[in-house]
PDB file of N, CA and C in Angstrom:
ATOM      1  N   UNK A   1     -86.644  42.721  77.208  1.00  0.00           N
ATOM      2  CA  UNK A   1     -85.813  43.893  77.001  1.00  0.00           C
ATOM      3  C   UNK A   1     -84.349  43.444  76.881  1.00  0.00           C
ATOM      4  N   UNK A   2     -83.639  44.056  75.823  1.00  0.00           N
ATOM      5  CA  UNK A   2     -82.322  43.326  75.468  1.00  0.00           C
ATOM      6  C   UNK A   2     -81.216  44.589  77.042  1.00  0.00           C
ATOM      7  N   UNK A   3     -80.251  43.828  76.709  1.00  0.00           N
ATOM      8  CA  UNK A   3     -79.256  44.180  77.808  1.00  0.00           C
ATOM      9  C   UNK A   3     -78.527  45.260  76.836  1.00  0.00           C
ATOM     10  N   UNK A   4     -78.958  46.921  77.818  1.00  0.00           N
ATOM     11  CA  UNK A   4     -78.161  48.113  76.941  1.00  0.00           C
ATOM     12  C   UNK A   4     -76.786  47.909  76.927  1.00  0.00           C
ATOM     13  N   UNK A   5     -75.581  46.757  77.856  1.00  0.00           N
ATOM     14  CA  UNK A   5     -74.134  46.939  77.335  1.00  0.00           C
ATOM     15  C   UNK A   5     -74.215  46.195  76.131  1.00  0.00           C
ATOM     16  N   UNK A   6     -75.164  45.409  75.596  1.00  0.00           N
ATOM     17  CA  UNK A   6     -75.113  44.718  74.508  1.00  0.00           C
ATOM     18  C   UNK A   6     -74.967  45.468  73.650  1.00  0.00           C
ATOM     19  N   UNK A   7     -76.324  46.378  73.598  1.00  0.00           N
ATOM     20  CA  UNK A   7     -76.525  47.365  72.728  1.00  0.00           C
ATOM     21  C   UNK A   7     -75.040  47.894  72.260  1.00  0.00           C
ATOM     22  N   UNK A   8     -74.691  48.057  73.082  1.00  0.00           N
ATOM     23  CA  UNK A   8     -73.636  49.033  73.255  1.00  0.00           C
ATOM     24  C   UNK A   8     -72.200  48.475  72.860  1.00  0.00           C
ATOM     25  N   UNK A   9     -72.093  47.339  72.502  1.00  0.00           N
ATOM     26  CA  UNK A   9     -70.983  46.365  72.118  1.00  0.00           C
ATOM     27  C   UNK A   9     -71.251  46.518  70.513  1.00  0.00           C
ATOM     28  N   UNK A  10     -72.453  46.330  70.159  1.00  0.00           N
ATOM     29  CA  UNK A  10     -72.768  46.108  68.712  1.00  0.00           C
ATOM     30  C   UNK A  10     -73.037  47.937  68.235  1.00  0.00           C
ATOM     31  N   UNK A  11     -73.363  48.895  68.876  1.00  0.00           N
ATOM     32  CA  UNK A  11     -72.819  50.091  67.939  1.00  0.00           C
ATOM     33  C   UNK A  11     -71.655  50.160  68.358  1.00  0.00           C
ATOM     34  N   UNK A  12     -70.781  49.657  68.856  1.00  0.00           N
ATOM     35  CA  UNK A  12     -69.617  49.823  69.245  1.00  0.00           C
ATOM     36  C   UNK A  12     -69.105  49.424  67.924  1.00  0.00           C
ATOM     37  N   UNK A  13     -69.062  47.797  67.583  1.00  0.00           N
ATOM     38  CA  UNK A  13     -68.459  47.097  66.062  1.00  0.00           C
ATOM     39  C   UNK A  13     -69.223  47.962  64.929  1.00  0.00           C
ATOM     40  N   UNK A  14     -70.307  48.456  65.072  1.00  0.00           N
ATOM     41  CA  UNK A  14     -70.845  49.349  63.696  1.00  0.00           C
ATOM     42  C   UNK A  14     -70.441  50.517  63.781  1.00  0.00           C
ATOM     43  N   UNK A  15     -70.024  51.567  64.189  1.00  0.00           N
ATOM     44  CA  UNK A  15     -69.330  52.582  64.570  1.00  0.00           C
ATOM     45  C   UNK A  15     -67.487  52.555  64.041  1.00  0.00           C
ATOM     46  N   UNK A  16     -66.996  51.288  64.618  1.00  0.00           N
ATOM     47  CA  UNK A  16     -66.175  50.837  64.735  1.00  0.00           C
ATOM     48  C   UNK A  16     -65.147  50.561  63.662  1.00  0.00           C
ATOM     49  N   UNK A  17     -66.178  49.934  62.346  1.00  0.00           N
ATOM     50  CA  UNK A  17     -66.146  49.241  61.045  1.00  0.00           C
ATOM     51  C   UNK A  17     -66.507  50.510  60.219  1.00  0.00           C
ATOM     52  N   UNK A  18     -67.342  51.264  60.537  1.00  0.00           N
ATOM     53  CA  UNK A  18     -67.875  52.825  59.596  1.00  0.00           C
ATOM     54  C   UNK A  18     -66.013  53.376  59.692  1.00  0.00           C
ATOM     55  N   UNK A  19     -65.890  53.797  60.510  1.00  0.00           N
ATOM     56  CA  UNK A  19     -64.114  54.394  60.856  1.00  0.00           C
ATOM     57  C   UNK A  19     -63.442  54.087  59.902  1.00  0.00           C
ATOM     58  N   UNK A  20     -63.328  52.254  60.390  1.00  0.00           N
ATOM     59  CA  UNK A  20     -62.050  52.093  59.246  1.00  0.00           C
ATOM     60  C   UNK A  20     -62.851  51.791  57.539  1.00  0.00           C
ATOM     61  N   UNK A  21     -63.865  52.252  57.334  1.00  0.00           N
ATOM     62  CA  UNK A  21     -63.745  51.916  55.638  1.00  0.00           C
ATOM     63  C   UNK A  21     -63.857  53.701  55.777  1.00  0.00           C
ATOM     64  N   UNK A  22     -64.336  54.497  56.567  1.00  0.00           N
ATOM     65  CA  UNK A  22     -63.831  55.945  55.847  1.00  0.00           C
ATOM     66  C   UNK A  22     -62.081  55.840  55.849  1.00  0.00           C
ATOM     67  N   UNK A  23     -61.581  55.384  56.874  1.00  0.00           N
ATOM     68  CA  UNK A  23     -60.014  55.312  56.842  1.00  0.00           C
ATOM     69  C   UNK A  23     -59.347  55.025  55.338  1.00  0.00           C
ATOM     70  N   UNK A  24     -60.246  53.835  54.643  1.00  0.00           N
ATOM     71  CA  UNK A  24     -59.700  53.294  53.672  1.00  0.00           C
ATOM     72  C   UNK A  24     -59.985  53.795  52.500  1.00  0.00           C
ATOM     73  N   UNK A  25     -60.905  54.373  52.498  1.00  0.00           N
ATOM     74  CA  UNK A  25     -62.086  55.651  51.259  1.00  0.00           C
ATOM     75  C   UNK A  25     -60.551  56.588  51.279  1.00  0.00           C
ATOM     76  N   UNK A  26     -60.552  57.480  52.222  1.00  0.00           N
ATOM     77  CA  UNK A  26     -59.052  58.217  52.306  1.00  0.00           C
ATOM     78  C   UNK A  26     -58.325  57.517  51.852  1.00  0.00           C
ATOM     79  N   UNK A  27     -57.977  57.154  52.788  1.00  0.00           N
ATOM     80  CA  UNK A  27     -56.429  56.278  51.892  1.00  0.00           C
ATOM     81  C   UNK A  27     -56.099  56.197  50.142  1.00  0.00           C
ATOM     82  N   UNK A  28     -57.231  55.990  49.805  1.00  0.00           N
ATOM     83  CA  UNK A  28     -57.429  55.694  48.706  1.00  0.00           C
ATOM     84  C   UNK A  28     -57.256  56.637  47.448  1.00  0.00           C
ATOM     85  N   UNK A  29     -56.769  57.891  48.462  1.00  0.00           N
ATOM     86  CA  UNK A  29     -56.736  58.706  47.546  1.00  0.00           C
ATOM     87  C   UNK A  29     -54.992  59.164  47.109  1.00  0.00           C
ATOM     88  N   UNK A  30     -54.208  58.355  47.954  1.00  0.00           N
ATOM     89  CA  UNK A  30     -53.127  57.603  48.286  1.00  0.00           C
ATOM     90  C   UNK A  30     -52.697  56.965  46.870  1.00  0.00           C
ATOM     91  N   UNK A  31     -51.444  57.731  46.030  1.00  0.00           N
ATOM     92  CA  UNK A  31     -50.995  56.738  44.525  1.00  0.00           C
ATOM     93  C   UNK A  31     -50.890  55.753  45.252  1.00  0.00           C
ATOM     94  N   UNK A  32     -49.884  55.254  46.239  1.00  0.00           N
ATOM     95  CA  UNK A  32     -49.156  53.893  46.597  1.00  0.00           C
ATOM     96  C   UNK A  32     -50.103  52.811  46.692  1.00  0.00           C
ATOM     97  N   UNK A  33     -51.534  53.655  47.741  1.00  0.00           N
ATOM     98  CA  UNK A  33     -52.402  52.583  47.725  1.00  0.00           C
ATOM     99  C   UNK A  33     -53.311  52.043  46.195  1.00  0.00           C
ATOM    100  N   UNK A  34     -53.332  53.218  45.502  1.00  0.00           N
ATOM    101  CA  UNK A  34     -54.218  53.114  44.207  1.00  0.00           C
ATOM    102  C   UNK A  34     -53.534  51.693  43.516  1.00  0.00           C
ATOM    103  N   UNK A  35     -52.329  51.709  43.729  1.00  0.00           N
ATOM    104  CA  UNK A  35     -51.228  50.685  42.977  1.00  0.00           C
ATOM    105  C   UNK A  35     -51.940  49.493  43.614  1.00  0.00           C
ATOM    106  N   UNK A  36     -51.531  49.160  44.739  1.00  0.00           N
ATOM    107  CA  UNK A  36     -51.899  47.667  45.294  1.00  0.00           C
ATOM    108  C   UNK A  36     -53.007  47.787  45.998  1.00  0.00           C
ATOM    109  N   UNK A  37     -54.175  48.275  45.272  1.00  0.00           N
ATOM    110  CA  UNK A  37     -55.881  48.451  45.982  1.00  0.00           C
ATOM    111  C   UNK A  37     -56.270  47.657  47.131  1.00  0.00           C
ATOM    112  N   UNK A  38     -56.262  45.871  46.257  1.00  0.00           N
ATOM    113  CA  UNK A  38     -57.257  44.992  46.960  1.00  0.00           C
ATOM    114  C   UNK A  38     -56.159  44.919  47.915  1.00  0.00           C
ATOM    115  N   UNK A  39     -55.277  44.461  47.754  1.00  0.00           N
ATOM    116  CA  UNK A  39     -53.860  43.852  49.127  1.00  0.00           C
ATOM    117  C   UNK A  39     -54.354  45.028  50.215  1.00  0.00           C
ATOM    118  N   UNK A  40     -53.647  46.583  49.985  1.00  0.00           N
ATOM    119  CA  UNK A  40     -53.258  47.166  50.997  1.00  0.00           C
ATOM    120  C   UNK A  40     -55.141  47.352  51.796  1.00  0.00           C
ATOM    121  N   UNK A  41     -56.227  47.980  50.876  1.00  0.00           N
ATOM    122  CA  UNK A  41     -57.218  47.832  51.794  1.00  0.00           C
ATOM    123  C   UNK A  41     -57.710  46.637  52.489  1.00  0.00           C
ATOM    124  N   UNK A  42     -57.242  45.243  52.274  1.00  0.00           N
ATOM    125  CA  UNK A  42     -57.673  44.074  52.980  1.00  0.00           C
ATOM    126  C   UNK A  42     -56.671  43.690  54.240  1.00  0.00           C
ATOM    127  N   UNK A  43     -55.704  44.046  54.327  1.00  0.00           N
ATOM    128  CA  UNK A  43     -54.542  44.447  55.376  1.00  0.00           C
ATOM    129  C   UNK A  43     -55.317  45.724  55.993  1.00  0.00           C
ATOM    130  N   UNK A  44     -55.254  46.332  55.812  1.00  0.00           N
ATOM    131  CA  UNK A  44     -55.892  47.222  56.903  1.00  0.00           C
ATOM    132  C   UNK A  44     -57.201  47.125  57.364  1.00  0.00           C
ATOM    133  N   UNK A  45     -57.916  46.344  56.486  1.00  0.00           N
ATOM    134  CA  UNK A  45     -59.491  46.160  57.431  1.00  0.00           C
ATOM    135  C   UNK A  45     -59.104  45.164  58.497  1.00  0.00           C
ATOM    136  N   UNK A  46     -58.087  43.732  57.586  1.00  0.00           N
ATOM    137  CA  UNK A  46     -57.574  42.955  59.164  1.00  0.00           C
ATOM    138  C   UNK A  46     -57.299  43.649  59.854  1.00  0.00           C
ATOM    139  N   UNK A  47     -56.528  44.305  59.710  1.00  0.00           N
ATOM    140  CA  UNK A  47     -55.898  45.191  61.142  1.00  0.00           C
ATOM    141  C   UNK A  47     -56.725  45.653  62.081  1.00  0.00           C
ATOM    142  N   UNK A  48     -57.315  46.408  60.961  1.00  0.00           N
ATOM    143  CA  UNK A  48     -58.476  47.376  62.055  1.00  0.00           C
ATOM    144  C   UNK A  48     -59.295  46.094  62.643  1.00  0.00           C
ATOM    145  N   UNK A  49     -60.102  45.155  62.042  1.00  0.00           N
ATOM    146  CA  UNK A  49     -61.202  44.006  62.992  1.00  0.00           C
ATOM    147  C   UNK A  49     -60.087  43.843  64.034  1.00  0.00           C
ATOM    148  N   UNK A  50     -58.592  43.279  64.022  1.00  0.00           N
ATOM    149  CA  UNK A  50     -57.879  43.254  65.545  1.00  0.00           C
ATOM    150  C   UNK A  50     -57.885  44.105  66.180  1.00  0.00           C
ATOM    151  N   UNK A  51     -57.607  45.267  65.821  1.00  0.00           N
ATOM    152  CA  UNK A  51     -57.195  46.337  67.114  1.00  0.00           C
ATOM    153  C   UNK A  51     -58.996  46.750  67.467  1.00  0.00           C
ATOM    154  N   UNK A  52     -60.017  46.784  66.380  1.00  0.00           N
ATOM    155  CA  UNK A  52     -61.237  46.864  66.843  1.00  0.00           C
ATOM    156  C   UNK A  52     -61.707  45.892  68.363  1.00  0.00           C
ATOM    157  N   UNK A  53     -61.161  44.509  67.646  1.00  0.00           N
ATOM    158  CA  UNK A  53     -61.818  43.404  69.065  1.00  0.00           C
ATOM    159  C   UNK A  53     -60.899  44.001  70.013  1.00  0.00           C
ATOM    160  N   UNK A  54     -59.403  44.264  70.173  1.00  0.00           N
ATOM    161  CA  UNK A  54     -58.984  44.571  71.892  1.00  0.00           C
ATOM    162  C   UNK A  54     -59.437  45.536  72.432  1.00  0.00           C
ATOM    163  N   UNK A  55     -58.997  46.947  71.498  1.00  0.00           N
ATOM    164  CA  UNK A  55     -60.142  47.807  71.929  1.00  0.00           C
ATOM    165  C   UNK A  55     -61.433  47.296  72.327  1.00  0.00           C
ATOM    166  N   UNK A  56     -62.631  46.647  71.857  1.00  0.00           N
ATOM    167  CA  UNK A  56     -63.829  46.644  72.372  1.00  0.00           C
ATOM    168  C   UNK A  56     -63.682  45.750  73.865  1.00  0.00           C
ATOM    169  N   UNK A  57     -62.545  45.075  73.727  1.00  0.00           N
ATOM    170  CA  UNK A  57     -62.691  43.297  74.887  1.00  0.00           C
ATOM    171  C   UNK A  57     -61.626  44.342  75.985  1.00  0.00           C
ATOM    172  N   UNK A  58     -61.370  45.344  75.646  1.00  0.00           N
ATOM    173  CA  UNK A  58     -60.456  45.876  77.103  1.00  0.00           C
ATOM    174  C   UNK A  58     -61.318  46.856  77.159  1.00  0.00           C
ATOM    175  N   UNK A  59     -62.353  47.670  76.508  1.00  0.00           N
ATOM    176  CA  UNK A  59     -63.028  48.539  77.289  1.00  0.00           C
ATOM    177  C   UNK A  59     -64.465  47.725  77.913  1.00  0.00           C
ATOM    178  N   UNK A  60     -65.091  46.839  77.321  1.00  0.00           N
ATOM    179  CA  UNK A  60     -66.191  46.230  77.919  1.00  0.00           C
ATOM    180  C   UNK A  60     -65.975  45.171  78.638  1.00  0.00           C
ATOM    181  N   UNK A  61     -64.497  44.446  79.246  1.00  0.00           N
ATOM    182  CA  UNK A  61     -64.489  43.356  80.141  1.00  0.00           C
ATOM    183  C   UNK A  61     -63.430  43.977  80.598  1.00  0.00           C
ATOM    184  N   UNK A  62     -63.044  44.944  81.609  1.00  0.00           N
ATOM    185  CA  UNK A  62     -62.109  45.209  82.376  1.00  0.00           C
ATOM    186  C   UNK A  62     -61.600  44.342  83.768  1.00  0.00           C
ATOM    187  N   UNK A  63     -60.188  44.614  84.018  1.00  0.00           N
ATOM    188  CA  UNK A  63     -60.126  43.719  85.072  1.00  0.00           C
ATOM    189  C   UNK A  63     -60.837  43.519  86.444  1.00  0.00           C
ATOM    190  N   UNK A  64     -60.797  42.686  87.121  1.00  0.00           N
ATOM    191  CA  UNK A  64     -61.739  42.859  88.338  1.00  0.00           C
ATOM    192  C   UNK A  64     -60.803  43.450  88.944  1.00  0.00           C
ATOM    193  N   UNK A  65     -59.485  43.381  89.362  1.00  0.00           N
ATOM    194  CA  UNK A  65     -58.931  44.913  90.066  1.00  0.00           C
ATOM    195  C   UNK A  65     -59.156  46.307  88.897  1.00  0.00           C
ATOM    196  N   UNK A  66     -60.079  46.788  88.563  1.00  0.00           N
ATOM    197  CA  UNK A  66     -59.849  47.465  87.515  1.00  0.00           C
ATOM    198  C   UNK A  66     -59.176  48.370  86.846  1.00  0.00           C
ATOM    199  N   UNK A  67     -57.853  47.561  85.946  1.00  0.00           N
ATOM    200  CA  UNK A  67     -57.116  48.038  85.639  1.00  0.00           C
ATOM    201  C   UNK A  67     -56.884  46.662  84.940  1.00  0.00           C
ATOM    202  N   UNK A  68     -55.692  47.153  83.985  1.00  0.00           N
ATOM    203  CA  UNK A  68     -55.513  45.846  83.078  1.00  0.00           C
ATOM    204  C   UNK A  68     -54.074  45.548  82.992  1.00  0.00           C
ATOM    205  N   UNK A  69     -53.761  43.973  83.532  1.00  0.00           N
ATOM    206  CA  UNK A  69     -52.496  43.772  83.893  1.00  0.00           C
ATOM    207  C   UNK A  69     -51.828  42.451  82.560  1.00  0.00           C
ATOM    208  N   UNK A  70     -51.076  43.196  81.377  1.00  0.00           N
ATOM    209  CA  UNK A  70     -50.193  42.312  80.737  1.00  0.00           C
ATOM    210  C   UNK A  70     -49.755  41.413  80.561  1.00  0.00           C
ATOM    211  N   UNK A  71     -50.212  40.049  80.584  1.00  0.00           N
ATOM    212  CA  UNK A  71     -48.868  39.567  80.805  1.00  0.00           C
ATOM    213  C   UNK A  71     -48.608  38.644  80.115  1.00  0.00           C
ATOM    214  N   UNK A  72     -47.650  37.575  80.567  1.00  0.00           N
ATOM    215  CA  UNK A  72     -46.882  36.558  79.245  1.00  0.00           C
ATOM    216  C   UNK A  72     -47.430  34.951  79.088  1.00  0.00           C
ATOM    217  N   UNK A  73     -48.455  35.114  79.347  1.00  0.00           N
ATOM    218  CA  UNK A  73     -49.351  33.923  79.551  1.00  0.00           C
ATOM    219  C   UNK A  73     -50.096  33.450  78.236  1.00  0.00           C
ATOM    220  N   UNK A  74     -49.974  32.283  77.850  1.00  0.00           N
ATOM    221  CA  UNK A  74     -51.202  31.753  76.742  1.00  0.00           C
ATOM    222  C   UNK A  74     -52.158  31.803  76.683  1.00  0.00           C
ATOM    223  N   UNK A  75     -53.132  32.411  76.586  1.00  0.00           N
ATOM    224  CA  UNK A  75     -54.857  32.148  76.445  1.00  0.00           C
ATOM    225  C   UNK A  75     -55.173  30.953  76.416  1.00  0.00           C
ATOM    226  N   UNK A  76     -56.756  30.568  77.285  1.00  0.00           N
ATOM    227  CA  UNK A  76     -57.031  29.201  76.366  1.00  0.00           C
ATOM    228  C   UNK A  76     -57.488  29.224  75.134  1.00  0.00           C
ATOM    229  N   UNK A  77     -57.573  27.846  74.570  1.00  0.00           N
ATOM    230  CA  UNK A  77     -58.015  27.885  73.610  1.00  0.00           C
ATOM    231  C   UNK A  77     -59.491  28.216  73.039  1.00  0.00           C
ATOM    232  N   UNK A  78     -60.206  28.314  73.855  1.00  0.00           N
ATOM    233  CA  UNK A  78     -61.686  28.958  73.916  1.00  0.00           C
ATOM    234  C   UNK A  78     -61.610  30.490  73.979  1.00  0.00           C
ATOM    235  N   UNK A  79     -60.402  31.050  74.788  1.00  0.00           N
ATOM    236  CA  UNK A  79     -60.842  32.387  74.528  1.00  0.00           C
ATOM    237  C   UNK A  79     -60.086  33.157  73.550  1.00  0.00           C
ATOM    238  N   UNK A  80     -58.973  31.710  72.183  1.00  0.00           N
ATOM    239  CA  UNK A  80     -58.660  32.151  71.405  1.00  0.00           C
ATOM    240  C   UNK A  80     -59.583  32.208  70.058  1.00  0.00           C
ATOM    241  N   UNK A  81     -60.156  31.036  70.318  1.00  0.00           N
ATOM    242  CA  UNK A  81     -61.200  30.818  69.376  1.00  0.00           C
ATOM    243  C   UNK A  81     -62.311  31.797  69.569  1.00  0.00           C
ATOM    244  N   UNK A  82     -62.997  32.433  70.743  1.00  0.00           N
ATOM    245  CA  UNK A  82     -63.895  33.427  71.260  1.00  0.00           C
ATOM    246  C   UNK A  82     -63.329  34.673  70.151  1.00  0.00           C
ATOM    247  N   UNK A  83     -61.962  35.041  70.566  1.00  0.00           N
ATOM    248  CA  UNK A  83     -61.553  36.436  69.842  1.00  0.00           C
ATOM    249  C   UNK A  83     -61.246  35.953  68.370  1.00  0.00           C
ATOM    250  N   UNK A  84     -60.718  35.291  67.809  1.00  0.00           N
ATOM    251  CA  UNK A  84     -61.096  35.023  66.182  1.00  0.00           C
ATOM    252  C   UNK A  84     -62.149  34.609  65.876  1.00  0.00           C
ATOM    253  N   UNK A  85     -63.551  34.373  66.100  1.00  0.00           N
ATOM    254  CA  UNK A  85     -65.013  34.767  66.174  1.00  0.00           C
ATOM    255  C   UNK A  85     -64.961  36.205  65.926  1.00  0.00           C
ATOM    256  N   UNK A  86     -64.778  36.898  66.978  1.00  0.00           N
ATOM    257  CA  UNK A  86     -65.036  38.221  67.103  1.00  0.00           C
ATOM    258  C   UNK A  86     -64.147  39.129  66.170  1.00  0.00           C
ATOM    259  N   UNK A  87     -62.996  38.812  65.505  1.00  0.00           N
ATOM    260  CA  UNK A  87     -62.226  39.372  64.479  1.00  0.00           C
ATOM    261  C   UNK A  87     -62.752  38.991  63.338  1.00  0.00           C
ATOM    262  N   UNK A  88     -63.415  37.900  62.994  1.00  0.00           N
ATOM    263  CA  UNK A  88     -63.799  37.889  61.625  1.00  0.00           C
ATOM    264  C   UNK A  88     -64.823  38.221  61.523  1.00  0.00           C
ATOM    265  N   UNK A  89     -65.930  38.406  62.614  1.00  0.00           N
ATOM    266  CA  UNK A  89     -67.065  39.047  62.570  1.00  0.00           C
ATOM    267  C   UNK A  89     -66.684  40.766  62.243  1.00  0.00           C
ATOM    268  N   UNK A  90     -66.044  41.243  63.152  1.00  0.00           N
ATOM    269  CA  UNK A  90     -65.671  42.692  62.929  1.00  0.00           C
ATOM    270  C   UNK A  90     -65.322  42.965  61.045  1.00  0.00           C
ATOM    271  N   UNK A  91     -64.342  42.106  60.834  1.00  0.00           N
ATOM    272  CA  UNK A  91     -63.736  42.079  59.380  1.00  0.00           C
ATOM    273  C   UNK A  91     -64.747  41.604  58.445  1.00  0.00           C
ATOM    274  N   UNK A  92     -66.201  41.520  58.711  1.00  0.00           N
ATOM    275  CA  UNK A  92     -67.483  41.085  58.129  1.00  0.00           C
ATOM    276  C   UNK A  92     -68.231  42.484  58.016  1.00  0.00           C
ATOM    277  N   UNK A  93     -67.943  42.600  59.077  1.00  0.00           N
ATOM    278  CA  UNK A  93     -69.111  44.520  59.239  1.00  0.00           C
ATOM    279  C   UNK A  93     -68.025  44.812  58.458  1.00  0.00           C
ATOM    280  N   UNK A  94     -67.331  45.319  58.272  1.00  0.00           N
ATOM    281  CA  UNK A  94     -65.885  46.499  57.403  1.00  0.00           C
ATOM    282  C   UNK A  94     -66.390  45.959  56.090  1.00  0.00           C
ATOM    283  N   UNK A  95     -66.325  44.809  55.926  1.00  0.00           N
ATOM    284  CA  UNK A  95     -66.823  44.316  54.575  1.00  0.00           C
ATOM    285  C   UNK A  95     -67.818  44.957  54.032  1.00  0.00           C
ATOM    286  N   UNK A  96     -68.719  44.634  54.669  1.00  0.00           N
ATOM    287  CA  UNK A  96     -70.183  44.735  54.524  1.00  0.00           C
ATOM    288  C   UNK A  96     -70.636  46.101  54.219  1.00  0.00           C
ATOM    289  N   UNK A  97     -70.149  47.498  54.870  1.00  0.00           N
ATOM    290  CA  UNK A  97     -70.188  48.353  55.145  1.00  0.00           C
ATOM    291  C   UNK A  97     -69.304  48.628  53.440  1.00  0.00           C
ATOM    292  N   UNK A  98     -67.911  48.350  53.350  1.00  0.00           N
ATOM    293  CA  UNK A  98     -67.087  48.808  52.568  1.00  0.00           C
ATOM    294  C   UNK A  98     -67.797  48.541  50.879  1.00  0.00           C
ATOM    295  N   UNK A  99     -68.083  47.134  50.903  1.00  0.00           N
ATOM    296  CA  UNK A  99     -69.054  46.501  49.257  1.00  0.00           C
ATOM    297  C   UNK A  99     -70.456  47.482  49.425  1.00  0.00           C
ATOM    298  N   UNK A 100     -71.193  47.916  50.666  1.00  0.00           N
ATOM    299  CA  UNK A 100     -72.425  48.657  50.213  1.00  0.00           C
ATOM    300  C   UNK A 100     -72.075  50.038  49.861  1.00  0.00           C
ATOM    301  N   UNK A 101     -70.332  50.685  50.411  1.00  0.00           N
ATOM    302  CA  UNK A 101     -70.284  51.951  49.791  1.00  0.00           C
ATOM    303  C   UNK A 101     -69.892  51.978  48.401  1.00  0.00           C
ATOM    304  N   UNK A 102     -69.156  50.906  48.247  1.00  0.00           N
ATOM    305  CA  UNK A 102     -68.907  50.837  46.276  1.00  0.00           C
ATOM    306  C   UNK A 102     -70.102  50.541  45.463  1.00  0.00           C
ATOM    307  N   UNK A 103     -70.989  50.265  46.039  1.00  0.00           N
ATOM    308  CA  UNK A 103     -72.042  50.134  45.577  1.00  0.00           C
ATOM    309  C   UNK A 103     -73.028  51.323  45.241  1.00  0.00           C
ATOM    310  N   UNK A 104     -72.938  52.328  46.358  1.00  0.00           N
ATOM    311  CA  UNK A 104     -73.365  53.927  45.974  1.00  0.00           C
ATOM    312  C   UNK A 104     -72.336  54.250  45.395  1.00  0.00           C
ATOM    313  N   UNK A 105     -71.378  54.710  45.382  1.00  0.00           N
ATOM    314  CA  UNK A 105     -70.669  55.195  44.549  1.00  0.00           C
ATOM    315  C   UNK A 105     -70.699  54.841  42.977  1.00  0.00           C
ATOM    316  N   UNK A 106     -71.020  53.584  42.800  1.00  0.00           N
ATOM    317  CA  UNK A 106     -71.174  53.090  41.478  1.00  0.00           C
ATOM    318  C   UNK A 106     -72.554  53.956  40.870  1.00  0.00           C
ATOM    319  N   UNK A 107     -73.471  53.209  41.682  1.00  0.00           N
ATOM    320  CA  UNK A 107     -74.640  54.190  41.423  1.00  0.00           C
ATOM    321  C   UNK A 107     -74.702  55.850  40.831  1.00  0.00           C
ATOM    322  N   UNK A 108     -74.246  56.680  42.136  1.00  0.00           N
ATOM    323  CA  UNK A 108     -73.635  58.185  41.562  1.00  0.00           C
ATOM    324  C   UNK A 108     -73.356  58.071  40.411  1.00  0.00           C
ATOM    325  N   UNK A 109     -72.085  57.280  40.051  1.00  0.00           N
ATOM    326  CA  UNK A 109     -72.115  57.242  38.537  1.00  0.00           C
ATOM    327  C   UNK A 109     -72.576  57.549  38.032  1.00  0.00           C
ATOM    328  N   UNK A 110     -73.069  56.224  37.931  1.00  0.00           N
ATOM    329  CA  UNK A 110     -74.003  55.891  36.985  1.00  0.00           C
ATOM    330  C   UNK A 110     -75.336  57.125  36.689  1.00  0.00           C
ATOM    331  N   UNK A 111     -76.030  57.169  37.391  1.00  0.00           N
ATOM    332  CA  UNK A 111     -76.856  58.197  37.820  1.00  0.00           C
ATOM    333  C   UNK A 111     -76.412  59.930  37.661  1.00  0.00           C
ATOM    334  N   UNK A 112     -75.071  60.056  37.865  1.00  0.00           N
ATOM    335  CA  UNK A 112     -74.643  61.429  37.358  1.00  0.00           C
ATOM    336  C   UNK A 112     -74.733  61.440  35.555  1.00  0.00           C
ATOM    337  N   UNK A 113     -75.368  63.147  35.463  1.00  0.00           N
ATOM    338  CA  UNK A 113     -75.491  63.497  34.500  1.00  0.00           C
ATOM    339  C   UNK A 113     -74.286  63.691  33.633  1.00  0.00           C
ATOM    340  N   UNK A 114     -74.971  63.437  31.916  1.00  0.00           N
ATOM    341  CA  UNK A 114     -73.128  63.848  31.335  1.00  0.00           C
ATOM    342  C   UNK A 114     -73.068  64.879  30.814  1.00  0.00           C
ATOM    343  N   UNK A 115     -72.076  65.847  30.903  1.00  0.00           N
ATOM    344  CA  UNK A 115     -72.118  67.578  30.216  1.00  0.00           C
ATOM    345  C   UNK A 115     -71.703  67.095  28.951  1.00  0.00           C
TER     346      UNK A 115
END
């Protein structure tokens, strides 16, 4: 039997990644963005996979005083490499998610009737 916070980490990133490509579907309806398509939606899926991993790594590993304390310290290098794992994975689902909706949409097209 798999571990339900697992579960719960991974609809977390699929949930997570659905958000920001509806974010970017909108957007899109945006002249400024229509202008610089690929740039501005690939900047914002980065974005979103970062703020996706802190969001997920501050609600599913909270502090052991629980509460979460700031501060001005370096990470190691394992748990920098851990979270850029986990950002390019996130920025993989957004992908993934974002190329299978242009992909229906193409379809519709295609598939819509012509008056």
């Amino acid at each position: 039997m798999t571990d339900p916070a697992t579960n719960n980490i991974v609809l977390t990133h699929l949930g997570s990644a659905l958000a920001v490509v509806g974010l970017i579907e909108q957007l899109k309806k945006f002249k400024w963005v229509q202008q610089a398509q690929t740039l501005i939606c690939r900047t914002i899926s980065v974005l979103g996979a970062f703020a996706v991993h802190i969001g997920i790594t501050m609600t599913w590993t909270p502090a052991a005083n629980g509460g979460w304390d700031f501060g001005g310290h370096v990470p190691a290098i394992s748990v920098m490499v851990l979270a850029a794992y986990h950002i390019v994975l996130q920025f993989l689902y957004q992908e993934g998610f974002y190329t299978g909706l242009q992909g229906i949409q193409a379809l519709q097209t295609i598939a819509k009737p012509k008056s």
